[in-house]
Structures are given as structure tokens and as C-alpha cells.
PDB file of N, CA and C in Angstrom:
ATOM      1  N   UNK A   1      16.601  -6.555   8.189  1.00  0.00           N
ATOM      2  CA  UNK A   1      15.439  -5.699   8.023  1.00  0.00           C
ATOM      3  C   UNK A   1      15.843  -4.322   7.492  1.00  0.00           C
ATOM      4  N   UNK A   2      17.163  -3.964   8.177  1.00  0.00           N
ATOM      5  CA  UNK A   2      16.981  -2.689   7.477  1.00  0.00           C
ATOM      6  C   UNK A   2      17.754  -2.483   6.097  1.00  0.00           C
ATOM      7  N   UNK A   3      18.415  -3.614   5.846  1.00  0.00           N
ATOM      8  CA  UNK A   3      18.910  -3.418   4.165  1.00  0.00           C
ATOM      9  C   UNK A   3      17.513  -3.450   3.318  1.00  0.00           C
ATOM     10  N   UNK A   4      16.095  -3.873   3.831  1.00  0.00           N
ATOM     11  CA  UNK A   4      14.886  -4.079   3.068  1.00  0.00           C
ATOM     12  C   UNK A   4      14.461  -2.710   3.194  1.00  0.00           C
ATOM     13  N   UNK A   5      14.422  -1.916   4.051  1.00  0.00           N
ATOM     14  CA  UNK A   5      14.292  -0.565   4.317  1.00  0.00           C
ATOM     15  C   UNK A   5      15.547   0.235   3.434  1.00  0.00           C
ATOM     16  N   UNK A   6      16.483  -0.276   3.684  1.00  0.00           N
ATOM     17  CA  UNK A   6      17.341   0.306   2.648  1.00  0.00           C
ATOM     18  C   UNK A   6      16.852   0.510   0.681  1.00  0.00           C
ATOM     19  N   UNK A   7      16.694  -0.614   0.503  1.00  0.00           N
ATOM     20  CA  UNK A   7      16.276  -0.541  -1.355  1.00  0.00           C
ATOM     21  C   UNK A   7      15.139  -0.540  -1.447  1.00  0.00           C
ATOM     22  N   UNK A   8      13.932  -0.492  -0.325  1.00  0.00           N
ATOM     23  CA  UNK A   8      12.438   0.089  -0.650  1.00  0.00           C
ATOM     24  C   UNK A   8      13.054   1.773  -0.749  1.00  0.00           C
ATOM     25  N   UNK A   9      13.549   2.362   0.304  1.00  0.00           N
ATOM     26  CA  UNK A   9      13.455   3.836   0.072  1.00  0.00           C
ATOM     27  C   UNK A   9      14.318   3.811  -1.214  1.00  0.00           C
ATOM     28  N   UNK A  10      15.441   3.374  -1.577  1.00  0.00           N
ATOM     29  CA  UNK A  10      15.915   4.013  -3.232  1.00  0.00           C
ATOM     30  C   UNK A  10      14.917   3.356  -3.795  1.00  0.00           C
ATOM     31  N   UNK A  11      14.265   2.204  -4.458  1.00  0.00           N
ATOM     32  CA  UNK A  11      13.466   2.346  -5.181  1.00  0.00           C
ATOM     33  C   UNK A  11      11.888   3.557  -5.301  1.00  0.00           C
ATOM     34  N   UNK A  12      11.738   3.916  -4.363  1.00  0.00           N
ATOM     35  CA  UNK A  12      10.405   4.235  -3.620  1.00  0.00           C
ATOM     36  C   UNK A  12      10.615   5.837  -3.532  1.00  0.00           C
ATOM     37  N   UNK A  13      11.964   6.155  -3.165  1.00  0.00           N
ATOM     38  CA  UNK A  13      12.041   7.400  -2.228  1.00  0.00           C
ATOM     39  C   UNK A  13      11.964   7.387  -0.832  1.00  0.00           C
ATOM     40  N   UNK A  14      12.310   9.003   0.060  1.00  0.00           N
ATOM     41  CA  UNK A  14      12.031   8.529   1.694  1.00  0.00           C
ATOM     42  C   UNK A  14      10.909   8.785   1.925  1.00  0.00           C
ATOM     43  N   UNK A  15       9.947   7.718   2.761  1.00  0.00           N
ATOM     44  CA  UNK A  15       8.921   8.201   3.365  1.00  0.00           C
ATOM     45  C   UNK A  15       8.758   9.523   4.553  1.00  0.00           C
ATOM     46  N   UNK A  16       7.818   9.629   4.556  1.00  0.00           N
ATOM     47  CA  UNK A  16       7.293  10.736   5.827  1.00  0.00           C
ATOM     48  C   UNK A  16       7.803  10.504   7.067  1.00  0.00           C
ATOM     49  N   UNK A  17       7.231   8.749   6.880  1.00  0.00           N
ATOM     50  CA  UNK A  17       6.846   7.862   8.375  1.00  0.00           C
ATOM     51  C   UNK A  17       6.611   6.854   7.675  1.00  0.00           C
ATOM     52  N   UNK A  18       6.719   5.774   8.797  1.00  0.00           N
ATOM     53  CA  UNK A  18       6.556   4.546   8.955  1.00  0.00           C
ATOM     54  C   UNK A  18       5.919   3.818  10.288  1.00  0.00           C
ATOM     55  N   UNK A  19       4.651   3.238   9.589  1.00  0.00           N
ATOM     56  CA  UNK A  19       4.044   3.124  11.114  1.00  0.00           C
ATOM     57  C   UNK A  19       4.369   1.072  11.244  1.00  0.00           C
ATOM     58  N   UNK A  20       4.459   1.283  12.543  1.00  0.00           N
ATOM     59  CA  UNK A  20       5.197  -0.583  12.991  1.00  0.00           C
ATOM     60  C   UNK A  20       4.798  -0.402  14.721  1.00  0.00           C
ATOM     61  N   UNK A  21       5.041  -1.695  14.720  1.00  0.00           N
ATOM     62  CA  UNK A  21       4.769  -2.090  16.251  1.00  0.00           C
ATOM     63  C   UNK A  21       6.370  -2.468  16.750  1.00  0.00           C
ATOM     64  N   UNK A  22       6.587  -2.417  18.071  1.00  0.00           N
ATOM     65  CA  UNK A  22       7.756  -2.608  18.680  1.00  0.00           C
ATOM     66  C   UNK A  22       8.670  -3.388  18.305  1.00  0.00           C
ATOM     67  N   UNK A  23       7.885  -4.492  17.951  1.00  0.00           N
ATOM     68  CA  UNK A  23       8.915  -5.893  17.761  1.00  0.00           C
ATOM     69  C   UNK A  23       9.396  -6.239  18.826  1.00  0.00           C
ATOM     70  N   UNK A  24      10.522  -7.020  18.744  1.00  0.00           N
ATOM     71  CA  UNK A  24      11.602  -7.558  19.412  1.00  0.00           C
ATOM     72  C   UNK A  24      12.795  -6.331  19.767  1.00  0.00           C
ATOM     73  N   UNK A  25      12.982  -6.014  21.257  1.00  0.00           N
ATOM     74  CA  UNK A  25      13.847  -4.760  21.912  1.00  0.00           C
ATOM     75  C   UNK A  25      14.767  -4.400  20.708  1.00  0.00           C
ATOM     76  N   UNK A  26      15.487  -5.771  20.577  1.00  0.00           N
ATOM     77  CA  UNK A  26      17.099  -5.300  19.863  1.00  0.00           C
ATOM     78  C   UNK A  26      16.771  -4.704  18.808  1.00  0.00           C
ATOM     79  N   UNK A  27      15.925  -5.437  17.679  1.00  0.00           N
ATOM     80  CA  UNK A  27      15.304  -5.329  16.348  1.00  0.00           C
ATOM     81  C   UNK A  27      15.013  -3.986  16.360  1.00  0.00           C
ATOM     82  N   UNK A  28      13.407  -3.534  17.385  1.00  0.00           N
ATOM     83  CA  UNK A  28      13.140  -1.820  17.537  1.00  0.00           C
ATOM     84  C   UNK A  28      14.409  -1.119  17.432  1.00  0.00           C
ATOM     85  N   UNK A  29      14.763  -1.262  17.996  1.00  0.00           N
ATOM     86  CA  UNK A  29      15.838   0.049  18.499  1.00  0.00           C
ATOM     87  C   UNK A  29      16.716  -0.081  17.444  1.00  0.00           C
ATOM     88  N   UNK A  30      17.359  -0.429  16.813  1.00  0.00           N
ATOM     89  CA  UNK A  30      18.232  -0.663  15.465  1.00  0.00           C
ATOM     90  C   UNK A  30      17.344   0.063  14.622  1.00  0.00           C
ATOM     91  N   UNK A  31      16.840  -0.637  14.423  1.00  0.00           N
ATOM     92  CA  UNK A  31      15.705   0.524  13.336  1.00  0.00           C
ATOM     93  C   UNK A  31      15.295   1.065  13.475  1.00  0.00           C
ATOM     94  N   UNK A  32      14.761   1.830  15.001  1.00  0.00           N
ATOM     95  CA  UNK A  32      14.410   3.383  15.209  1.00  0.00           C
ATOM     96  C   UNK A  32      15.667   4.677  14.974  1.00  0.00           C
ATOM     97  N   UNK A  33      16.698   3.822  15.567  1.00  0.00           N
ATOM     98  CA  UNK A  33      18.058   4.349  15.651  1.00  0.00           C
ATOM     99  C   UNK A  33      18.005   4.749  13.648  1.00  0.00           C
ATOM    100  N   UNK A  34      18.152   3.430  13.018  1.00  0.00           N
ATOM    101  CA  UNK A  34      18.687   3.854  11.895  1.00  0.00           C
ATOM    102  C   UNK A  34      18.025   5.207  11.340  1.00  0.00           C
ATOM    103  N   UNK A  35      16.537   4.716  11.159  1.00  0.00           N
ATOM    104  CA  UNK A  35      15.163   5.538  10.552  1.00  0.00           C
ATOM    105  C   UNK A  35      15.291   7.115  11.291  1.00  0.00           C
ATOM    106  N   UNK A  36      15.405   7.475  12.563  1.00  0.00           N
ATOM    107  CA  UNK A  36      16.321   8.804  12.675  1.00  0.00           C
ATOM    108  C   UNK A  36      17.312   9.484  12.507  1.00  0.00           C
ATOM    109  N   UNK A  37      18.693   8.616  11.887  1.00  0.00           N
ATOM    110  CA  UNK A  37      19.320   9.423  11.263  1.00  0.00           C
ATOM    111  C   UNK A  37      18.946   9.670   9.761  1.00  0.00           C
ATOM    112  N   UNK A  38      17.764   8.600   8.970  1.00  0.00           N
ATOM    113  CA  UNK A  38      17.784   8.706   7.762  1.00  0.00           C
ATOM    114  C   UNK A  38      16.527   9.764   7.855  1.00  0.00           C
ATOM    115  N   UNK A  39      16.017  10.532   9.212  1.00  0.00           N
ATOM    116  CA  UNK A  39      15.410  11.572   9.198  1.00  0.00           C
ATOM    117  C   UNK A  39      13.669  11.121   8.276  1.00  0.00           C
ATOM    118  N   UNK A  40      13.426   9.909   8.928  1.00  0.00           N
ATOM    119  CA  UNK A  40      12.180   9.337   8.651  1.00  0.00           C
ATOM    120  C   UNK A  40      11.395   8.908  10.150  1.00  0.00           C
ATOM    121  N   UNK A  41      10.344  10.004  10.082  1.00  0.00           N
ATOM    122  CA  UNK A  41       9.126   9.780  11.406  1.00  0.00           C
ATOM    123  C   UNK A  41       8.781   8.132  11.924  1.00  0.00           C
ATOM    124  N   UNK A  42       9.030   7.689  12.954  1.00  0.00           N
ATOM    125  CA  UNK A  42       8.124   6.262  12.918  1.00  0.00           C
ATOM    126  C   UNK A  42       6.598   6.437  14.071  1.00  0.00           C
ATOM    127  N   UNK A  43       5.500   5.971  13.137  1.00  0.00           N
ATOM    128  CA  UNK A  43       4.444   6.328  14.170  1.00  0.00           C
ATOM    129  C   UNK A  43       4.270   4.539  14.720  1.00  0.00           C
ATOM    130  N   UNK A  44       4.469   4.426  15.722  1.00  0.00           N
ATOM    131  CA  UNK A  44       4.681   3.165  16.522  1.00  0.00           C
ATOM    132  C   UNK A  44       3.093   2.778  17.202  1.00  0.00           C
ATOM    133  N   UNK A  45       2.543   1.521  16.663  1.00  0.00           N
ATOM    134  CA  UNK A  45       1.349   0.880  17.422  1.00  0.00           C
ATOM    135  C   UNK A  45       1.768   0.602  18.690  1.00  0.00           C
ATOM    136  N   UNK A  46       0.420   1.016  19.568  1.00  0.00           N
ATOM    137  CA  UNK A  46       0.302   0.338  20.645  1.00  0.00           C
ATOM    138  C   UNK A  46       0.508  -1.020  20.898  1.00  0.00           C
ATOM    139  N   UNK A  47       1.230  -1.842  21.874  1.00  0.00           N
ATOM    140  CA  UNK A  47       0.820  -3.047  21.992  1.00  0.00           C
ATOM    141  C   UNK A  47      -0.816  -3.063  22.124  1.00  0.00           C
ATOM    142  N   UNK A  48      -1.554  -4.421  21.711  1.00  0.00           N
ATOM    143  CA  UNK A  48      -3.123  -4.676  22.140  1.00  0.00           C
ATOM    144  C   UNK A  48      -3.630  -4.137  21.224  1.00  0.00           C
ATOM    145  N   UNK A  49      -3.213  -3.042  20.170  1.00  0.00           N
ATOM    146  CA  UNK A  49      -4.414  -1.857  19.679  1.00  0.00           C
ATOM    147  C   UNK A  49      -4.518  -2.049  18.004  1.00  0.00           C
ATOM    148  N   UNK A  50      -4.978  -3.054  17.734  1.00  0.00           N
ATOM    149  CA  UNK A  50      -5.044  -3.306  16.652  1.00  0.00           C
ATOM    150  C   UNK A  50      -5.424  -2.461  15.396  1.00  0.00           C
ATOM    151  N   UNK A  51      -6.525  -1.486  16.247  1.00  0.00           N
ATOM    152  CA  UNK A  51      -7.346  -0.604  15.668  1.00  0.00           C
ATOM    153  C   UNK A  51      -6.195   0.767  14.934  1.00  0.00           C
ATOM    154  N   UNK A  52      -4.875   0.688  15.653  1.00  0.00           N
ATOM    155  CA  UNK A  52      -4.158   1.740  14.699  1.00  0.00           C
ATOM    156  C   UNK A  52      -3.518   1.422  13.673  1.00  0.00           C
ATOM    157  N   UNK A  53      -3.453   0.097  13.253  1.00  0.00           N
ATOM    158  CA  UNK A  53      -3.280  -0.254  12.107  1.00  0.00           C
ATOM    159  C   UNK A  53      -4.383  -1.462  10.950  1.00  0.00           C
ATOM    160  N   UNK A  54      -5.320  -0.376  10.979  1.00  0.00           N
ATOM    161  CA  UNK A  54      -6.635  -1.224  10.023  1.00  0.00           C
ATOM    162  C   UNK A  54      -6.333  -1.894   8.972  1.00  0.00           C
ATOM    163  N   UNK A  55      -4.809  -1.080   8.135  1.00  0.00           N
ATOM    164  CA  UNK A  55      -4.862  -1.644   6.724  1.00  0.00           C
ATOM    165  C   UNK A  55      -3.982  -3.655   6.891  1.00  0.00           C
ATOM    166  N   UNK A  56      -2.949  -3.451   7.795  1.00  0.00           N
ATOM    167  CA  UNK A  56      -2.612  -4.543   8.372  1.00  0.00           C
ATOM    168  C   UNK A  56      -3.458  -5.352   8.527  1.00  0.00           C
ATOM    169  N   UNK A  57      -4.493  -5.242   9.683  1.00  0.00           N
ATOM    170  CA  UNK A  57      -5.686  -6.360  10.021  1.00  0.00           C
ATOM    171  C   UNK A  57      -6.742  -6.578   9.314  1.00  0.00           C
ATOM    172  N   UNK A  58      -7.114  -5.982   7.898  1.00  0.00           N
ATOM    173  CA  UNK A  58      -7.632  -6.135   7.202  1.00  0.00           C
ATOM    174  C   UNK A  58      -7.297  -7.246   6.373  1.00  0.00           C
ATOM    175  N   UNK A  59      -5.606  -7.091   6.225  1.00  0.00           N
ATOM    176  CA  UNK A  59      -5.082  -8.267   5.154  1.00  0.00           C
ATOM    177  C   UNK A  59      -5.341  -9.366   6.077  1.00  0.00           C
ATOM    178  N   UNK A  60      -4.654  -8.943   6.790  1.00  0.00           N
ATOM    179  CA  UNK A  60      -4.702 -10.155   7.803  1.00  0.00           C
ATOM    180  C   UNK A  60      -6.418 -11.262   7.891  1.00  0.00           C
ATOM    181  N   UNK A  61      -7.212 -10.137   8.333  1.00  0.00           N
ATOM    182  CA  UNK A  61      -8.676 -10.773   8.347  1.00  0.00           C
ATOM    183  C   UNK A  61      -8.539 -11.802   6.765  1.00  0.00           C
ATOM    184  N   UNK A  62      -8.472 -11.104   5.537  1.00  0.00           N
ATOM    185  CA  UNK A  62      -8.385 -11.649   4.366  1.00  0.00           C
ATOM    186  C   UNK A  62      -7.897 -12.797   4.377  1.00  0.00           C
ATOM    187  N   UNK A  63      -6.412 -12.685   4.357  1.00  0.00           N
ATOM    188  CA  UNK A  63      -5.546 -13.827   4.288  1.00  0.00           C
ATOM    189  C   UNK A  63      -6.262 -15.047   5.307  1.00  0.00           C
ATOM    190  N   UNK A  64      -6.991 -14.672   6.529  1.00  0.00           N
ATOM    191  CA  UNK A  64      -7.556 -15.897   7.239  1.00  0.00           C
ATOM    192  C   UNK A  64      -8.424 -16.756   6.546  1.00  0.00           C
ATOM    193  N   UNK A  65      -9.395 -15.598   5.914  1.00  0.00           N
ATOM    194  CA  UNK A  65     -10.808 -15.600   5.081  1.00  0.00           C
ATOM    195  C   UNK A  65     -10.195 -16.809   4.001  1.00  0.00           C
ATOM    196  N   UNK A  66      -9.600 -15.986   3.032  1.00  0.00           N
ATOM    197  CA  UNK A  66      -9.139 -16.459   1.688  1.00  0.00           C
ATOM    198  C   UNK A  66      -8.471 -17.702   1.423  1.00  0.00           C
ATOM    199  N   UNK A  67      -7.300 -17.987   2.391  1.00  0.00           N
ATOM    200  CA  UNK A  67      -6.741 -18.615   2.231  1.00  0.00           C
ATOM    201  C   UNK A  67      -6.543 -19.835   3.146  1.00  0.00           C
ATOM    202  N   UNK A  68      -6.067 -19.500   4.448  1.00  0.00           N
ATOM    203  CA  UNK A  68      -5.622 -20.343   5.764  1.00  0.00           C
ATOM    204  C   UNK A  68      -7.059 -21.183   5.777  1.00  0.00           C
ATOM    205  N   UNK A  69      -7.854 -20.464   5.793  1.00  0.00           N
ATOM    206  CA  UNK A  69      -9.561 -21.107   5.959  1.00  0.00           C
ATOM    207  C   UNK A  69      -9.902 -21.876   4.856  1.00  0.00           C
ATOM    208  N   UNK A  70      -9.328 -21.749   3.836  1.00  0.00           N
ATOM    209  CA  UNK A  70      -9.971 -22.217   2.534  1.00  0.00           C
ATOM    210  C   UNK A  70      -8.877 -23.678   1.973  1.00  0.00           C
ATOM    211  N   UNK A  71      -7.916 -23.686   2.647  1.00  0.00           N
ATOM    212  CA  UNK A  71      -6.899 -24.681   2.548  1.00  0.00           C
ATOM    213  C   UNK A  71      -6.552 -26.013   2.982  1.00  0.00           C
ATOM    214  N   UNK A  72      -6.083 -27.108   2.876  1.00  0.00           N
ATOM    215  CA  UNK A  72      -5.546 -28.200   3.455  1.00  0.00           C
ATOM    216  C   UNK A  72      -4.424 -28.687   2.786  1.00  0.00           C
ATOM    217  N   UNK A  73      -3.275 -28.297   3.798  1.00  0.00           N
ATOM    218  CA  UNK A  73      -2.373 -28.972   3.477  1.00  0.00           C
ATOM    219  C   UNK A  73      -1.526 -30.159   3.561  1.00  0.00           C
ATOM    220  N   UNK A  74      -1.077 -30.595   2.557  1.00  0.00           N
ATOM    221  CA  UNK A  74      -0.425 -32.103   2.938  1.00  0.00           C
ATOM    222  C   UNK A  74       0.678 -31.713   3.535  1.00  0.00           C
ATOM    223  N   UNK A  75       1.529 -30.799   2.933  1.00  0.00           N
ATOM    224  CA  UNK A  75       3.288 -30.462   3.142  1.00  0.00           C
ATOM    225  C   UNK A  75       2.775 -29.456   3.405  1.00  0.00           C
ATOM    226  N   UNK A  76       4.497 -28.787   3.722  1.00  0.00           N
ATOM    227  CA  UNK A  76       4.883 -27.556   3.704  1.00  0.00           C
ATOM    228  C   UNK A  76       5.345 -27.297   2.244  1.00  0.00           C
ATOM    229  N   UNK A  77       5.721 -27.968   1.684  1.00  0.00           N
ATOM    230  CA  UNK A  77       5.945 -27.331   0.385  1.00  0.00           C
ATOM    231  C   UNK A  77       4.772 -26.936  -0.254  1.00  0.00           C
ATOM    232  N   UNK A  78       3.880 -28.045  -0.266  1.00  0.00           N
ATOM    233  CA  UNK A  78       2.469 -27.302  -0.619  1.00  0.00           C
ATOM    234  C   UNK A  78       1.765 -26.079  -0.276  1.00  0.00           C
ATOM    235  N   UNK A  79       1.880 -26.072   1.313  1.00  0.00           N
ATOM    236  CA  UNK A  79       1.641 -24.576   1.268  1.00  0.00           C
ATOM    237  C   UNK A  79       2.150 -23.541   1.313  1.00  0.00           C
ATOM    238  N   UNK A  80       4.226 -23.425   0.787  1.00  0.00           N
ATOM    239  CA  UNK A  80       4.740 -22.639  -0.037  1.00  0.00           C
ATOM    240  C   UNK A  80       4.318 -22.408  -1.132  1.00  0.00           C
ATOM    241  N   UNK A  81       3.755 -23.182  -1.927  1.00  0.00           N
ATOM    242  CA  UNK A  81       3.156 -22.912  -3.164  1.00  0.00           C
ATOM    243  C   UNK A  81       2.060 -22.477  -3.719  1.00  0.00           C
ATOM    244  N   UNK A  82       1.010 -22.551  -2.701  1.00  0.00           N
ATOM    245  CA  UNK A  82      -0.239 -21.944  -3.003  1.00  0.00           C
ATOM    246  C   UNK A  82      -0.347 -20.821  -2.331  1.00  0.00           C
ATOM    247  N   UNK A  83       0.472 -20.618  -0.940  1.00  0.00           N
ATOM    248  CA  UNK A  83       0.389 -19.402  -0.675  1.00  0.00           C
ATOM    249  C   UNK A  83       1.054 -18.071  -1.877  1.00  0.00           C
ATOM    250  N   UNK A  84       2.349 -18.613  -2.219  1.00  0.00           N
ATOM    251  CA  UNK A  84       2.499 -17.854  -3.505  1.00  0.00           C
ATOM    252  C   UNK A  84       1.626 -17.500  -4.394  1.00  0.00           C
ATOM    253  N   UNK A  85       1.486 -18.635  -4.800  1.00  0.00           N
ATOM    254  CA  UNK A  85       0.114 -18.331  -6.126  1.00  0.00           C
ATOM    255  C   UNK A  85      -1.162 -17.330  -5.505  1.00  0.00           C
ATOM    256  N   UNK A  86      -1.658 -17.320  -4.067  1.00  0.00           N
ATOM    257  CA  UNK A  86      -2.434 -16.792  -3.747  1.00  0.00           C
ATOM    258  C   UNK A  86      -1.826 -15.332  -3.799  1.00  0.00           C
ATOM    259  N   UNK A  87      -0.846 -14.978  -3.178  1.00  0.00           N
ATOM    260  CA  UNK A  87       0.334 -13.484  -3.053  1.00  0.00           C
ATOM    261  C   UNK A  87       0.059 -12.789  -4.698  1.00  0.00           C
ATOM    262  N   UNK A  88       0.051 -14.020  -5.692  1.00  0.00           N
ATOM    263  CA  UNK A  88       0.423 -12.937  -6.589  1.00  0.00           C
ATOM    264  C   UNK A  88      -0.525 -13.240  -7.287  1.00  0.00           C
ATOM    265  N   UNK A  89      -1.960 -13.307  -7.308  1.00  0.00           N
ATOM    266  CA  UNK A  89      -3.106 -13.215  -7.308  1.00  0.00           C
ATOM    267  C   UNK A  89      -3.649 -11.869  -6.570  1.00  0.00           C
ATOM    268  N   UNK A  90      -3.322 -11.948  -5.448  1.00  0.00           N
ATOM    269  CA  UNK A  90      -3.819 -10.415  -4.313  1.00  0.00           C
ATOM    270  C   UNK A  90      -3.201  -9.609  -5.054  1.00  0.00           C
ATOM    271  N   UNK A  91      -1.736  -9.583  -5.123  1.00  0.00           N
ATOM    272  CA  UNK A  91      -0.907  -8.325  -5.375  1.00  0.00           C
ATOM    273  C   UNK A  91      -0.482  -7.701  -6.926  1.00  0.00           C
ATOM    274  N   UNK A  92      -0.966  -8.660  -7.973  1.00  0.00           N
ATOM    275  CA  UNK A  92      -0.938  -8.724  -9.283  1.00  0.00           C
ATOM    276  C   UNK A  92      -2.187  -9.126 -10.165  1.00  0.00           C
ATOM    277  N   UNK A  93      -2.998  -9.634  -9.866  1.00  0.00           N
ATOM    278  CA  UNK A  93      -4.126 -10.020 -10.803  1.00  0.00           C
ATOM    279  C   UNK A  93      -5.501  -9.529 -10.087  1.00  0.00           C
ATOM    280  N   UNK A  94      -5.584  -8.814  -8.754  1.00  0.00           N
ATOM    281  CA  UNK A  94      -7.069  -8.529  -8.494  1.00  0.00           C
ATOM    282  C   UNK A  94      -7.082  -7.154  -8.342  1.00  0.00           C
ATOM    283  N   UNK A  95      -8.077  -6.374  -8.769  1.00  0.00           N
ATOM    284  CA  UNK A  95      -7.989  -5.328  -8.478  1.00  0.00           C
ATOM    285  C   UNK A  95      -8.958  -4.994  -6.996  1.00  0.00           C
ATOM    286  N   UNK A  96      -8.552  -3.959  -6.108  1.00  0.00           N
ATOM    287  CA  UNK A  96      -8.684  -3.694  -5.154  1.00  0.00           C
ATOM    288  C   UNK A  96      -9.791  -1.810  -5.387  1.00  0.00           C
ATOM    289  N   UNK A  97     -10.830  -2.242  -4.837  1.00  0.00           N
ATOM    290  CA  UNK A  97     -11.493  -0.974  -4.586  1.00  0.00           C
ATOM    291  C   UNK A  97     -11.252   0.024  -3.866  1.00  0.00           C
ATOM    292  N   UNK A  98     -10.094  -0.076  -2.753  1.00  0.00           N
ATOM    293  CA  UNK A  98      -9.597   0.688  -2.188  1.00  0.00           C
ATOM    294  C   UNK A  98      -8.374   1.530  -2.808  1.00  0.00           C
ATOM    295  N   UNK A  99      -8.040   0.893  -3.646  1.00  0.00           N
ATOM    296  CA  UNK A  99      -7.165   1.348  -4.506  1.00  0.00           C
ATOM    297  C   UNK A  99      -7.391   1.858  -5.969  1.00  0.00           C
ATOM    298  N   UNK A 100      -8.602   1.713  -5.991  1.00  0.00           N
ATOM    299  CA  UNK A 100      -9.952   2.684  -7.374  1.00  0.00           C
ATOM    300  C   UNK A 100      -9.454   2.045  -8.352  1.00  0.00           C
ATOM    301  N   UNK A 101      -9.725   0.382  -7.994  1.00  0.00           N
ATOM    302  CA  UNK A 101     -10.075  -0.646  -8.747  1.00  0.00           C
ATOM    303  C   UNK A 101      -8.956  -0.971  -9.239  1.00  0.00           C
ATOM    304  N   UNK A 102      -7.296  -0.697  -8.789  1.00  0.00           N
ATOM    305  CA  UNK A 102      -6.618  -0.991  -9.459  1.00  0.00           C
ATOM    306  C   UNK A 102      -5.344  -2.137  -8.658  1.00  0.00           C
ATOM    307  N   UNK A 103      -4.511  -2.944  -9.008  1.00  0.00           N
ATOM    308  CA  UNK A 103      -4.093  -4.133  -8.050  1.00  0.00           C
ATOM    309  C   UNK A 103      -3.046  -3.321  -7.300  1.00  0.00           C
ATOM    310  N   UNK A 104      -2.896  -4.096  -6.292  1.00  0.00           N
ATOM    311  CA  UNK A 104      -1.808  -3.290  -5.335  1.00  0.00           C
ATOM    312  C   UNK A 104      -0.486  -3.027  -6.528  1.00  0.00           C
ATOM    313  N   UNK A 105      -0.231  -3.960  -7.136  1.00  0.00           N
ATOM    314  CA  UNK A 105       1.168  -3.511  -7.387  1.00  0.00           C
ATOM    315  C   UNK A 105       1.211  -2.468  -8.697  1.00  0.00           C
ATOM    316  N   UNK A 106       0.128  -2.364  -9.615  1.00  0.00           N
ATOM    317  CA  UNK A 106      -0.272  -1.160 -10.305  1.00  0.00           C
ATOM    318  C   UNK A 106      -0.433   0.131  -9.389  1.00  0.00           C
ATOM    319  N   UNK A 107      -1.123  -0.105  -8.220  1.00  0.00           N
ATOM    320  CA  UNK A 107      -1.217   1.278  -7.309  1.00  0.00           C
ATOM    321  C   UNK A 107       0.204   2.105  -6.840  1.00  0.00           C
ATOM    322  N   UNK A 108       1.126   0.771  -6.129  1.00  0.00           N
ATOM    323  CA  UNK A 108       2.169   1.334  -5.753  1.00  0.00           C
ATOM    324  C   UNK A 108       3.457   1.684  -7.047  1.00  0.00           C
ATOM    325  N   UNK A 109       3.025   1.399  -8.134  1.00  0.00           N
ATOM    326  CA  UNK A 109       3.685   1.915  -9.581  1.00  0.00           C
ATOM    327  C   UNK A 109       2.983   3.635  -9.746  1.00  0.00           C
ATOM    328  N   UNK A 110       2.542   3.580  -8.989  1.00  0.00           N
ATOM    329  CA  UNK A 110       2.095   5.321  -9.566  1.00  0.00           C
ATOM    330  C   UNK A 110       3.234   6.011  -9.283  1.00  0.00           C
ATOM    331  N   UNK A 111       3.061   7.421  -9.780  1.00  0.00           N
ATOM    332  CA  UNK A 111       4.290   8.245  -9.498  1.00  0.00           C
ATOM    333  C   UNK A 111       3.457   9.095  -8.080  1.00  0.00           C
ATOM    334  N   UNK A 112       2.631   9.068  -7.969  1.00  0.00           N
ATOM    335  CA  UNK A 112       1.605   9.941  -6.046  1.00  0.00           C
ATOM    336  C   UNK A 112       2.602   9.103  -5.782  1.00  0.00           C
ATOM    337  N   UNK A 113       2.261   7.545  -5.283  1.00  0.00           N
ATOM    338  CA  UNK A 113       3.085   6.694  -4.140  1.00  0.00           C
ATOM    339  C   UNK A 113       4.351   6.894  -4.029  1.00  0.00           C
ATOM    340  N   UNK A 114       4.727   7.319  -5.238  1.00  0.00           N
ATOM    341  CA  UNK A 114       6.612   7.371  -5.240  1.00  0.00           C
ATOM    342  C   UNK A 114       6.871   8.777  -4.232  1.00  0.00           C
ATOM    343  N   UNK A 115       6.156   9.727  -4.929  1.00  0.00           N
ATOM    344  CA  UNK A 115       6.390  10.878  -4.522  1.00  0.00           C
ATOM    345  C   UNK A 115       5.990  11.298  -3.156  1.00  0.00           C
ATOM    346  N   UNK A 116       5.483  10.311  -2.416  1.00  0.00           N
ATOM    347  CA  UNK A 116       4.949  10.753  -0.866  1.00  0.00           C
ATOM    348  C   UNK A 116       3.452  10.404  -0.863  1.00  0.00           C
ATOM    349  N   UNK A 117       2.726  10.491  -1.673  1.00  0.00           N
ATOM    350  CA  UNK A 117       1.454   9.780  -1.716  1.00  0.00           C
ATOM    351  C   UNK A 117       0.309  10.129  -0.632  1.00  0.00           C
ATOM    352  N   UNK A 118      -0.436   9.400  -0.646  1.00  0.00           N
ATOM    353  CA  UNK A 118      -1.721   9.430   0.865  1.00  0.00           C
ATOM    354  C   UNK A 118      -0.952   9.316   1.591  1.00  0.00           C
TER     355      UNK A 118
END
């Protein structure tokens, strides 16, 4: 996890903060540990409190909506494969109104997001 934290911030830059839920003891603490010496805030969810992370349970609601609900699978390979195709459909071909109509991965190409952003 944290080599993925590692080449998001060089590609990306350092964030402010990073908001996450506890996880697993060992997991937390490794990466709270790391994320304070790399002098990056973590704002940590409540267990139960879904409500502090809306943009999470939103996908989440989606992904139930869109996909899991809308599916039958024979395999697992099958639904490696359409879940992909669905991923890069969301994150490459739709544009998002929350993002002023533009797809997630055009949004997070801006130079705001790079630079510290919302």
C-alpha cells in the first residue's frame, strides 16, 4: 500500500491529507507512521460513520446500482472483465457533473488537482 502512496504522490504531488478508515491494526499504523514522516495530515473515518466519507459511498451506492445489480455472472473471469470495461467507462468515457461535466480521469489531469486542488 504504501509504495501506491509512494508514485501517486510523485506523480500527483503531496497531499494536504488523506482521509481513510482504520483498516487492519498493522496496515493503519504503517501508514500513519509512514504519512507523518512524509508530513501528510490523515483525517481518519469513524468506524459506523459512513456519512464522513460521501464521495466513497456514493461510488459505492453506484457501483451496486450500475453494475453488481445489473449483472450475472457465469465465471469469475467474466466478471473480471466486465467489471473492467465498466471501470473504464466510469473513469474514462462518462462525464461526471460533479466534476463540471468532465470524466474523472480528465478532472484529475488538471493542473488545480496536481497542485492541491478542492
Amino acid at each position: 500500500m504504501i509504495d501506491v502512496l509512494i508514485e501517486l504522490f510523485r506523480v500527483r504531488g503531496l497531499p494536504r491529507h488523506i482521509r481513510c478508515d482504520n483498516g487492519p491494526e498493522f496496515i493503519a499504523r504503517a501508514i500513519r507512521n509512514w504519512l507523518e514522516r512524509a508530513k501528510v495530515e490523515t483525517l481518519y473515518i469513524e468506524p459506523a460513520s459512513p456519512w464522513e466519507n460521501g464521495y466513497a459511498e456514493s461510488f459505492h451506492s453506484r457501483v451496486r446500482d450500475e453494475f453488481f445489480n445489473a449483472e450475472v455472472f457465469t465465471s469469475v473471469r467474466q466478471a473480471q472483465v466486465l467489471a473492467t470495461q465498466w471501470r473504464l467507462e466510469y473513469n474514462h468515457r462518462r462525464p461526471h457533473s460533479s466534476l463540471g461535466y468532465q470524466t474523472p480521469a480528465a478532472y484529475a489531469a488538471t493542473p488545480t488537482l496536481i497542485s492541491g486542488g478542492p
